[in-house]
N, C-alpha and C. Protein backbone atom coordinates (compact mmCIF):
# COMPACT_ATOMS: atom_id res chain seq x y z
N UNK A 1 15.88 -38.87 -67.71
CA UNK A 1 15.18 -40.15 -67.62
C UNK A 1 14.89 -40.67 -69.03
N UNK A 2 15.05 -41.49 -69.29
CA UNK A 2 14.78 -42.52 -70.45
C UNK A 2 13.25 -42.16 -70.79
N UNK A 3 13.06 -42.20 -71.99
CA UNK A 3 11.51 -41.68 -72.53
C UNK A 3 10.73 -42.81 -72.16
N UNK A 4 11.28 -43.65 -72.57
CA UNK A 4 10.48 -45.29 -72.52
C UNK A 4 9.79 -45.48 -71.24
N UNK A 5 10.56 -44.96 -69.99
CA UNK A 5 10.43 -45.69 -68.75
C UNK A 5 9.46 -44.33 -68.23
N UNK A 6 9.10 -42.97 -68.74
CA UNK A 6 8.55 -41.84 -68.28
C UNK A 6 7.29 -42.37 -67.97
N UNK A 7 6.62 -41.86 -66.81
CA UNK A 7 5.46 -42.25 -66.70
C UNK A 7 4.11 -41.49 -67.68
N UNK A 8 2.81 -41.87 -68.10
CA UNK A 8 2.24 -41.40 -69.07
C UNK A 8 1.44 -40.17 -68.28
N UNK A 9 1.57 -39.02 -69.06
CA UNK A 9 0.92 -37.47 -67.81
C UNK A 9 -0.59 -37.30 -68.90
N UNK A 10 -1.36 -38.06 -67.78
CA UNK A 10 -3.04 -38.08 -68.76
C UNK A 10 -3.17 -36.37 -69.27
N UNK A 11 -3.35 -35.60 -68.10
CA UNK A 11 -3.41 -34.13 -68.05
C UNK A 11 -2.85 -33.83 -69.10
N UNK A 12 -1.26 -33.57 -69.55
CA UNK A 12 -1.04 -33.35 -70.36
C UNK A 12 -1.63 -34.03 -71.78
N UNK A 13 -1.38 -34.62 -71.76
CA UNK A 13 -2.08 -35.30 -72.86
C UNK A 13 -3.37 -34.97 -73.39
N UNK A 14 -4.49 -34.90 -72.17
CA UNK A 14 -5.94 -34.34 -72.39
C UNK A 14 -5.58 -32.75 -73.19
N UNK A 15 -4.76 -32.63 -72.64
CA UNK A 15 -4.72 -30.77 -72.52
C UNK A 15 -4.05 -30.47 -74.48
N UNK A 16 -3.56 -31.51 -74.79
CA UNK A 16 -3.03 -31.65 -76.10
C UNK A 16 -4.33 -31.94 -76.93
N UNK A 17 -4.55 -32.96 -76.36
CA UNK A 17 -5.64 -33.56 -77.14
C UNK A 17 -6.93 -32.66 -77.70
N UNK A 18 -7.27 -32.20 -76.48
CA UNK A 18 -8.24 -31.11 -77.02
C UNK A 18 -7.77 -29.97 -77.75
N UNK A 19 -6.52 -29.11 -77.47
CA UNK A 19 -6.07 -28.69 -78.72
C UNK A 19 -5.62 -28.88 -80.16
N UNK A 20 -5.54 -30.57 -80.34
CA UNK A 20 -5.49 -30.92 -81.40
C UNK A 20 -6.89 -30.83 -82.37
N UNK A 21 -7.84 -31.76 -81.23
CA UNK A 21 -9.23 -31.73 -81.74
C UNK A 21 -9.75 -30.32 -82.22
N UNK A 22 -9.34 -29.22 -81.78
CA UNK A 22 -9.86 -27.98 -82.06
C UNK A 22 -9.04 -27.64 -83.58
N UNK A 23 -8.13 -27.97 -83.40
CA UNK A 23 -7.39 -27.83 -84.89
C UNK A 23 -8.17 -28.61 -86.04
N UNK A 24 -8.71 -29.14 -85.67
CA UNK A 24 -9.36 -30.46 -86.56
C UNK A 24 -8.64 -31.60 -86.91
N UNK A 25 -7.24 -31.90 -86.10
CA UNK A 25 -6.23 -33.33 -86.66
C UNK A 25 -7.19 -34.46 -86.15
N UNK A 26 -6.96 -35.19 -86.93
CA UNK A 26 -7.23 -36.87 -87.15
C UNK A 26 -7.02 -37.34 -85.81
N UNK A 27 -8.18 -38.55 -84.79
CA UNK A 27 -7.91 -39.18 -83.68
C UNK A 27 -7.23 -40.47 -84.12
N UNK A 28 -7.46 -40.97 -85.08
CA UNK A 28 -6.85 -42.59 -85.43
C UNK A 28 -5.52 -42.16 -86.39
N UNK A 29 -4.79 -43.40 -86.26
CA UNK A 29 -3.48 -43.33 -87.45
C UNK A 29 -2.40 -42.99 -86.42
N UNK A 30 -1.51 -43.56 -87.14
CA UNK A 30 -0.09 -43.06 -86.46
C UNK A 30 -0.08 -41.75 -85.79
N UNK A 31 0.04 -40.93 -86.03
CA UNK A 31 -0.09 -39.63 -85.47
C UNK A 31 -1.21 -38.88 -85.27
N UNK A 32 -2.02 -39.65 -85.26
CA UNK A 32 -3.21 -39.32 -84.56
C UNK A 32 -3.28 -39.11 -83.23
N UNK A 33 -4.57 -38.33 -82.84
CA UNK A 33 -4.39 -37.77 -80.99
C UNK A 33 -4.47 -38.62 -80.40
N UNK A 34 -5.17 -40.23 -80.94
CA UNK A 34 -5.04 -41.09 -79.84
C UNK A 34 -3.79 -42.16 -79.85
N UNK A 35 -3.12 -41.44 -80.72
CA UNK A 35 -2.13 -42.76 -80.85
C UNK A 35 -1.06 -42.83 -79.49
N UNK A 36 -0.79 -41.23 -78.56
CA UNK A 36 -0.15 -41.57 -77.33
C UNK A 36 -0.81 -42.90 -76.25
N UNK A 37 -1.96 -42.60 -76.00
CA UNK A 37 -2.84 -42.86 -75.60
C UNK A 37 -3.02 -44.46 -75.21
N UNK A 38 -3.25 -45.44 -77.11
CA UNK A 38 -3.25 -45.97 -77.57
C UNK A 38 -1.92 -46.95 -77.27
N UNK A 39 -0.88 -46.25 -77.18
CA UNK A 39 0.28 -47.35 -77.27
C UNK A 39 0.47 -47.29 -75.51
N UNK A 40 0.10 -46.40 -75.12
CA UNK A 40 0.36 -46.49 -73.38
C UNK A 40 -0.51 -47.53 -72.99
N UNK A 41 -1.94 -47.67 -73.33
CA UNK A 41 -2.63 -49.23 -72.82
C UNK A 41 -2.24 -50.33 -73.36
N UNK A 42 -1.58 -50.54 -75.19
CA UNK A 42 -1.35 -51.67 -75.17
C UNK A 42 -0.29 -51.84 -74.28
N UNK A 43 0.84 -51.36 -74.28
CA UNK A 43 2.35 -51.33 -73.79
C UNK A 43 1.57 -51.85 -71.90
N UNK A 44 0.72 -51.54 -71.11
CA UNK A 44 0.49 -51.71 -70.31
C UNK A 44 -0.47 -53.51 -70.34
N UNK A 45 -1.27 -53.57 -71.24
CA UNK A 45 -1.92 -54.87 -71.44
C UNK A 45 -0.50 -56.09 -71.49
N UNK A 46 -0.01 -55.88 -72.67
CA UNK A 46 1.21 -56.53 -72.94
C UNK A 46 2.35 -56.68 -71.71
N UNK A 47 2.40 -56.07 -70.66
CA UNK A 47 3.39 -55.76 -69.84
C UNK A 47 2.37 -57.12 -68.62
N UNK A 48 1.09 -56.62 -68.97
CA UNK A 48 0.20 -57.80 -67.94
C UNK A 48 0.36 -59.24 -68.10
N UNK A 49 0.50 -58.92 -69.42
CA UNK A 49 0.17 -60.54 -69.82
C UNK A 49 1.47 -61.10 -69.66
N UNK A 50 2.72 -60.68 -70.15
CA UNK A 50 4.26 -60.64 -69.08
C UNK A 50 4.27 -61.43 -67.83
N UNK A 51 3.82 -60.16 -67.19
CA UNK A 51 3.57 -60.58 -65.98
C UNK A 51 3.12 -62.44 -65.70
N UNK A 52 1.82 -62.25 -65.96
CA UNK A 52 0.56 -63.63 -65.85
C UNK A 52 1.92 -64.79 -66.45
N UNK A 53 2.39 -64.47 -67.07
CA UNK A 53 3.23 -66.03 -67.76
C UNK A 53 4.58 -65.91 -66.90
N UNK A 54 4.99 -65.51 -66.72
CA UNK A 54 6.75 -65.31 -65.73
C UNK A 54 5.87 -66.00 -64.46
N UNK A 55 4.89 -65.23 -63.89
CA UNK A 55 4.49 -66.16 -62.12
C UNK A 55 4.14 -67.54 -62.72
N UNK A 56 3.15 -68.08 -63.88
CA UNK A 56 2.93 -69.09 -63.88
C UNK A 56 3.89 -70.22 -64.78
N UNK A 57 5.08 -69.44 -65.17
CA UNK A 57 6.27 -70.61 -65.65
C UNK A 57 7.81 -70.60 -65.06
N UNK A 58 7.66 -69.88 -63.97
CA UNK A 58 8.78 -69.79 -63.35
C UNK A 58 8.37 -70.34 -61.88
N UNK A 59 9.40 -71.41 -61.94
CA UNK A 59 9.36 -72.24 -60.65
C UNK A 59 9.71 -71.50 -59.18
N UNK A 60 9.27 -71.77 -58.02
CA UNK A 60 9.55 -71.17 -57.04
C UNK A 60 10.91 -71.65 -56.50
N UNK A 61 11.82 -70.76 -56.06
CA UNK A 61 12.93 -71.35 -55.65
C UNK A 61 13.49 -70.18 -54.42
N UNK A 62 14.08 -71.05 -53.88
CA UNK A 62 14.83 -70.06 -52.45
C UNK A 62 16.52 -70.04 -52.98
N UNK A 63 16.81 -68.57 -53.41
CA UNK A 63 18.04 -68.40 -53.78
C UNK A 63 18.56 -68.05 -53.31
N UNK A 64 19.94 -67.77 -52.83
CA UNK A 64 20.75 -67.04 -51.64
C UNK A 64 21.79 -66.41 -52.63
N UNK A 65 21.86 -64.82 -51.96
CA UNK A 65 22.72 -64.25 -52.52
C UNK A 65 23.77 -63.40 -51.47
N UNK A 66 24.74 -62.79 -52.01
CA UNK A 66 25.31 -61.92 -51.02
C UNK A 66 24.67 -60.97 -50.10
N UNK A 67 23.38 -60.28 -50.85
CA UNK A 67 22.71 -59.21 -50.31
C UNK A 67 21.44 -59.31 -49.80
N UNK A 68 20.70 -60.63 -50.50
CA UNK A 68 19.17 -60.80 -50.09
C UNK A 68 19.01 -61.87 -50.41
N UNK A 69 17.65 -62.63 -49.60
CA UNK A 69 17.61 -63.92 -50.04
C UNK A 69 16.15 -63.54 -50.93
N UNK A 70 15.66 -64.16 -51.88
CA UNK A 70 14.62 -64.10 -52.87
C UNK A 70 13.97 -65.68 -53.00
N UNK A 71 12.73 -65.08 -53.24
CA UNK A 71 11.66 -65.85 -52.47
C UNK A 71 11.31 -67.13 -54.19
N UNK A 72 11.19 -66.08 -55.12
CA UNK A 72 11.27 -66.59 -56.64
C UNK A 72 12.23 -66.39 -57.60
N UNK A 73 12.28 -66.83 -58.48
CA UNK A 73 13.18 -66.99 -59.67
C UNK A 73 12.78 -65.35 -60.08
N UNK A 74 11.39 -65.00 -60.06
CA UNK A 74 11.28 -64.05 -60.88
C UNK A 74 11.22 -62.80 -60.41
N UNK A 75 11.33 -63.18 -58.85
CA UNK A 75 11.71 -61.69 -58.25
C UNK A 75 13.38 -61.67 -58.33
N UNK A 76 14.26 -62.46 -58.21
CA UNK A 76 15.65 -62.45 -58.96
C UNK A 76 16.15 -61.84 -59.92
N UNK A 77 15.04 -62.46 -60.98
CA UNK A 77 15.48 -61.69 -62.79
C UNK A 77 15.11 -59.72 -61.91
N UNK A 78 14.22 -60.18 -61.84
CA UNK A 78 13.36 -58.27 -61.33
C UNK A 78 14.48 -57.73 -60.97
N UNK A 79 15.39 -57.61 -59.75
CA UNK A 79 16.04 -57.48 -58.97
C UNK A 79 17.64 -57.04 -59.91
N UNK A 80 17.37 -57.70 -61.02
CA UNK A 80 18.72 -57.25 -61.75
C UNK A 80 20.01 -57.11 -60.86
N UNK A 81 20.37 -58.19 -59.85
CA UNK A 81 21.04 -57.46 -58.60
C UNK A 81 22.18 -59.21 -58.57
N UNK A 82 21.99 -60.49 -59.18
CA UNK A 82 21.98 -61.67 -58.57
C UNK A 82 23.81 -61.56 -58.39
N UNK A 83 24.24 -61.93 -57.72
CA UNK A 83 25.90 -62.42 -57.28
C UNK A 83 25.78 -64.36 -56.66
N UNK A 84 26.19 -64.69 -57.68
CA UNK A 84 25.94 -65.91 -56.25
C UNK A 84 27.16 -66.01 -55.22
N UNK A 85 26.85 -67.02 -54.08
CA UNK A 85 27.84 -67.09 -53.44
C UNK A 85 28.87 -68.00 -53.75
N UNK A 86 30.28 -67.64 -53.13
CA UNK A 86 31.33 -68.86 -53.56
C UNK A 86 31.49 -69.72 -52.51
């Protein structure tokens, strides 16, 4: 699986974290203990705000395809799937 797309394992992470903290490493900074942490909420904020602008600038449209009909433009793009018909 692609690293990017892995889902974030808090557990693990906690379970790091406190062994880092016992080491005495740094929580802030690049490689700091919170920097997993840290980029998993922005990456999730940023992914929201995505979201919020695609529903409110993408027009509603009824598309027809070979396999499904789709209700929006932006469940289409989602769908990575479009064929039109001939």
């Amino acid at each position: 699986m692609d690293k990017e797309k892995q889902e974030f394992n808090y557990k693990e992470f906690e379970a790091d974290a406190i062994k880092r903290l016992q080491n005495g490493e740094a929580l802030e900074g690049k490689d700091g203990i919170l920097a997993p942490l840290l980029k998993r909420l922005i990456e999730a904020g940023l992914n929201g705000e995505l979201e919020g602008h695609l529903e409110e600038s993408l027009p509603m449209v009824r598309v027809l395809t070979n396999h499904s009909q789709y209700s929006s433009l932006k469940s289409l793009i989602k769908s990575n799937s479009f064929t039109p018909n001939s």
